[in-house]
Protein backbone atom coordinates (compact mmCIF):
# COMPACT_ATOMS: atom_id res chain seq x y z
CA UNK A 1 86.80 85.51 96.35
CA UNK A 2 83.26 86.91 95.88
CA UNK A 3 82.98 89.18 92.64
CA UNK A 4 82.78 92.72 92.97
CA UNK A 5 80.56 94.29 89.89
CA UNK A 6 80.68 98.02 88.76
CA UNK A 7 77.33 99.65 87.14
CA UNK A 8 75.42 102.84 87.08
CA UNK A 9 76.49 106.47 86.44
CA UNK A 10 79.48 108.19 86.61
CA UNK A 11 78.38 110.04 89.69
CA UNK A 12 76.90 107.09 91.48
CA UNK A 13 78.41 104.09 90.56
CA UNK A 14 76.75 100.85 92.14
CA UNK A 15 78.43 97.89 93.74
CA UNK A 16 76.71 94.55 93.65
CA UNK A 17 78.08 91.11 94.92
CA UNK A 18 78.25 87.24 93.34
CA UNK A 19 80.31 85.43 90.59
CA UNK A 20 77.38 85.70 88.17
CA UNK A 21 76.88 89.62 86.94
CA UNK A 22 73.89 88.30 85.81
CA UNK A 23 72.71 86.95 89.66
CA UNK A 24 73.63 89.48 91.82
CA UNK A 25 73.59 87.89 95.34
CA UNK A 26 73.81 89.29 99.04
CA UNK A 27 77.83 89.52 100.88
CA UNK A 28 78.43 90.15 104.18
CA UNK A 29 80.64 93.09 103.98
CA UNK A 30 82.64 94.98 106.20
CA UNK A 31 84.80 97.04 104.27
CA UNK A 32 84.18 98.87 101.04
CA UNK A 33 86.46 101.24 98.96
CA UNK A 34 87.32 103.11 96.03
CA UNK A 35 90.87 104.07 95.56
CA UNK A 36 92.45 106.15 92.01
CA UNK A 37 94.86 103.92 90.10
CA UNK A 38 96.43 106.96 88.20
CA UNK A 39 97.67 108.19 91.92
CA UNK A 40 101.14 107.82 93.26
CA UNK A 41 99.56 106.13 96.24
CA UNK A 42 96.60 105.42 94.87
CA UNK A 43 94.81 107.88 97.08
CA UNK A 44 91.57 106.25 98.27
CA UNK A 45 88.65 108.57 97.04
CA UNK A 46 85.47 106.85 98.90
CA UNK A 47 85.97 104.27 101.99
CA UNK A 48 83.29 102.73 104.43
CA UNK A 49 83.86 100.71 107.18
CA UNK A 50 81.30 98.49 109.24
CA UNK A 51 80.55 99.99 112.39
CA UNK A 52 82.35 97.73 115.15
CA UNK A 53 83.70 96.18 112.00
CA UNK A 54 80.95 93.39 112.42
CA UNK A 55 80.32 92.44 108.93
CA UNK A 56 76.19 93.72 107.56
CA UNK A 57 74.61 91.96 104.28
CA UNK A 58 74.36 93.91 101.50
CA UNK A 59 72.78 93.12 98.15
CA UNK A 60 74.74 96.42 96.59
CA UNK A 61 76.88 99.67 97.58
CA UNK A 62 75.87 102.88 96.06
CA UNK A 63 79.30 105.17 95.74
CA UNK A 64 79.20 108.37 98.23
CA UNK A 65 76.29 106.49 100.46
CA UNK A 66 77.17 104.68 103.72
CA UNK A 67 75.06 101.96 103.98
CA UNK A 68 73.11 101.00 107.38
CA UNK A 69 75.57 100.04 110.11
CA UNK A 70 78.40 101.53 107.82
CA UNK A 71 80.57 104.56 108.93
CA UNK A 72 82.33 106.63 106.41
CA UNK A 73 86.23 106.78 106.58
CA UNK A 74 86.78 109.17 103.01
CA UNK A 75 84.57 110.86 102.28
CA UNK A 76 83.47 110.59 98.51
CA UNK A 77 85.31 112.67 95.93
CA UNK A 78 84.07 113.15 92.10
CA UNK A 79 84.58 110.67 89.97
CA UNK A 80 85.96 111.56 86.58
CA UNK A 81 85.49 109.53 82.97
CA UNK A 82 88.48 108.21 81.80
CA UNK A 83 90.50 107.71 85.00
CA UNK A 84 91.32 104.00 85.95
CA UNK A 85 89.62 103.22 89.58
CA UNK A 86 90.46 99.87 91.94
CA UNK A 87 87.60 98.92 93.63
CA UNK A 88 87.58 96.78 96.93
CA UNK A 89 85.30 95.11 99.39
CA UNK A 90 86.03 92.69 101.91
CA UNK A 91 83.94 90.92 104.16
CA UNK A 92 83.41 87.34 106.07
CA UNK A 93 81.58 83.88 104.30
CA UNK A 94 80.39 80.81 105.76
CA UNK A 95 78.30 80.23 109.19
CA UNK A 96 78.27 81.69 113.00
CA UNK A 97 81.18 78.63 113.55
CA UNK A 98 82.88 78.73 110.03
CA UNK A 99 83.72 82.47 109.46
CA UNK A 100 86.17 82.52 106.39
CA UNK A 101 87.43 85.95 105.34
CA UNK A 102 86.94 87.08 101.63
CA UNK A 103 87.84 89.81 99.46
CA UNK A 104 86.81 91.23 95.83
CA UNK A 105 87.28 94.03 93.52
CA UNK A 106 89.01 94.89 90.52
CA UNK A 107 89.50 97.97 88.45
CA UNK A 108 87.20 99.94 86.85
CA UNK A 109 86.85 102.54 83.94
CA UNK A 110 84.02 105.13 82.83
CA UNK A 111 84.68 105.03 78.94
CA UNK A 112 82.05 105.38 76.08
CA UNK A 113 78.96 106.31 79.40
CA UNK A 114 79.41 102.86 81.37
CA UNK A 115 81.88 101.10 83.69
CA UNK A 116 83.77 98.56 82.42
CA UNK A 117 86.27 96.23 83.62
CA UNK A 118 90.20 96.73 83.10
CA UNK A 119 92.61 94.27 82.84
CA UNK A 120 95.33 95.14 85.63
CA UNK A 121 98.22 94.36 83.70
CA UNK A 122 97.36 97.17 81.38
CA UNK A 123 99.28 100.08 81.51
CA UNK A 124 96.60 103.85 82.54
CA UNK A 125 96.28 105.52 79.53
């Protein structure tokens, strides 16, 4: 597991990597999406995929903006305060020799003007 943080505005949310909130650190990523709890099926509002699905290091992933050697696969959709989002990246760790899959997220909530964390085993309001 590599920690998936949630900062920024409500209209462009950033993404940034590590256990340590504090210590952001670069992931190799190749997947990256945003998907509406609230949903029946939670409907995925935002995905990106790595091109050739090669993993790319990235420091952070601003919502809406493909990042280099990323393709879009949703295209982003408004966010909107107050609605529970799960949040999910996935990617590869180790060496050329030792590739070990990894994934990280969580969900997310705009309350009070910042993201903050939300238990999953809470009921959406």
């Amino acid at each position: 597991m590599i920690g998936v943080h949630i900062g920024g505005s409500l209209e462009q949310p950033v993404a940034r990597f590590g256990n340590d909130v504090a210590k952001p650190e670069k992931a190799c990523v190749n997947g990256f999406s945003v998907q509406e709890v609230s949903h029946p099926r939670m409907a995925p509002v935002w995905s990106v995929q790595a091109e050739g699905s090669r993993c790319r290091r990235l420091e952070l992933v601003i919502y809406g903006q493909a990042p280099k050697g990323f393709e879009t696969a949703i295209p982003a959709s408004p966010l909107r305060a107050g609605v529970r989002y799960y949040v999910r990246a996935s990617g590869q760790t180790g060496g050329p020799l030792t590739r070990v899959p990894w994934m990280g997220g969580g969900d997310y909530i705009f309350e009070d003007g910042a993201w903050r964390p939300v238990d999953p085993r809470q009921l959406q309001p």
